[in-house]
C-alpha atoms as a PDB file:
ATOM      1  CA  UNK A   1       0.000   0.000   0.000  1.00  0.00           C
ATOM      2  CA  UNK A   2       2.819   2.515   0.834  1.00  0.00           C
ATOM      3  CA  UNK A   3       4.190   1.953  -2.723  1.00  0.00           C
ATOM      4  CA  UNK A   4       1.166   3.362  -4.169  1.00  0.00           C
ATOM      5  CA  UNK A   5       1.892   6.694  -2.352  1.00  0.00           C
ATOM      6  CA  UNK A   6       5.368   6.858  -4.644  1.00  0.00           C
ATOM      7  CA  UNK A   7       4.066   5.273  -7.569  1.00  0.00           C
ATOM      8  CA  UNK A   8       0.870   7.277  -8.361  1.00  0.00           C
ATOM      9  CA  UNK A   9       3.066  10.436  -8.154  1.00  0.00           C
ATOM     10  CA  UNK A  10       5.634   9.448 -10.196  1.00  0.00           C
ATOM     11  CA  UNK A  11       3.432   8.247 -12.469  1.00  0.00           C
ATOM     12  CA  UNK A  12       1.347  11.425 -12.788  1.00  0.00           C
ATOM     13  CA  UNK A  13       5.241  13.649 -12.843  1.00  0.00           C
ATOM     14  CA  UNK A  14       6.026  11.337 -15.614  1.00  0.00           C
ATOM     15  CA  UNK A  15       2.685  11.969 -17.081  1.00  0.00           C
ATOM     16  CA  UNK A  16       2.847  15.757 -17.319  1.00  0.00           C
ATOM     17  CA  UNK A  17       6.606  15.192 -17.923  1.00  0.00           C
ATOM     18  CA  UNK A  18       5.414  13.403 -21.460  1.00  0.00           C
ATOM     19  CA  UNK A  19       2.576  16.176 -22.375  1.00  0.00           C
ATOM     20  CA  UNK A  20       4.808  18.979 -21.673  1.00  0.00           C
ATOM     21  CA  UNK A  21       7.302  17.511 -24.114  1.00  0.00           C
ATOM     22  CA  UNK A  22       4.735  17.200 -26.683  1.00  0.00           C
ATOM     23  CA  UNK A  23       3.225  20.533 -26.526  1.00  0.00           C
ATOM     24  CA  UNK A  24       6.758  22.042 -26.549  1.00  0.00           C
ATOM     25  CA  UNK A  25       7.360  19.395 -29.876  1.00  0.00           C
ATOM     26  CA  UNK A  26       3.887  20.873 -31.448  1.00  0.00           C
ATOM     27  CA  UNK A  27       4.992  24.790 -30.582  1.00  0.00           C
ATOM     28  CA  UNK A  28       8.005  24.491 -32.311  1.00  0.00           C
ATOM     29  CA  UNK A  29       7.300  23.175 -35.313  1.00  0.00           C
ATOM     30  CA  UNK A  30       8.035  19.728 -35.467  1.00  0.00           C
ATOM     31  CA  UNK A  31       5.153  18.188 -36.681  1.00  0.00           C
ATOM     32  CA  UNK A  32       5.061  21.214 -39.348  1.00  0.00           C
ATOM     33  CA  UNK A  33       6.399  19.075 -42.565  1.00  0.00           C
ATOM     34  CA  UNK A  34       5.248  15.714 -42.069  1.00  0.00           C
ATOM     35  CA  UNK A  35       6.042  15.081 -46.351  1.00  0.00           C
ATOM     36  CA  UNK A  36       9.030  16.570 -46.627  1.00  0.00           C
ATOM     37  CA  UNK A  37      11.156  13.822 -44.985  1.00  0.00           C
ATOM     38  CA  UNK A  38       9.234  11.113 -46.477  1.00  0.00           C
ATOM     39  CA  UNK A  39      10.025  12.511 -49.690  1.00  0.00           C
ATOM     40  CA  UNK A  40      13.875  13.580 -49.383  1.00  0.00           C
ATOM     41  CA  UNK A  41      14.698  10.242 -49.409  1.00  0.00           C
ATOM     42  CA  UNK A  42      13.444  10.276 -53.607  1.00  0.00           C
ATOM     43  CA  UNK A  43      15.808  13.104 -54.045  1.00  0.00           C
ATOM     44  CA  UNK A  44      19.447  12.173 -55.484  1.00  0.00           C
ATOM     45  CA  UNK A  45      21.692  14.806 -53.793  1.00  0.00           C
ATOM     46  CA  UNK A  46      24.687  12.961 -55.551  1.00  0.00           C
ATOM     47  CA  UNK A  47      24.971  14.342 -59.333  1.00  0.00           C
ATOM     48  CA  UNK A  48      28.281  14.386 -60.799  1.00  0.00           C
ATOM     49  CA  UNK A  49      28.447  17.126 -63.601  1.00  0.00           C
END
């Protein structure tokens, strides 16, 4: 019963740890250009003139 009294916090810290880091990823723009990595790849960076 007394690990409840750690775990539930720690879960709920880890909790609000994990949203915080996802609103902070959607502010700054990471989730901005979801097709421009999946189409890089089709790109050939390597041309030899």
């Amino acid at each position: 019963m007394t690990a409840l009294l750690i775990l539930i916090p720690a879960a709920l810290f880890l909790g609000l740890l994990g949203l915080g880091a996802f609103l902070w990823a959607l502010r700054s723009g990471q989730f901005e250009d979801l097709d421009g990595a999946a189409e890089r790849i089709l790109y050939d960076d390597d041309l030899e003139c």
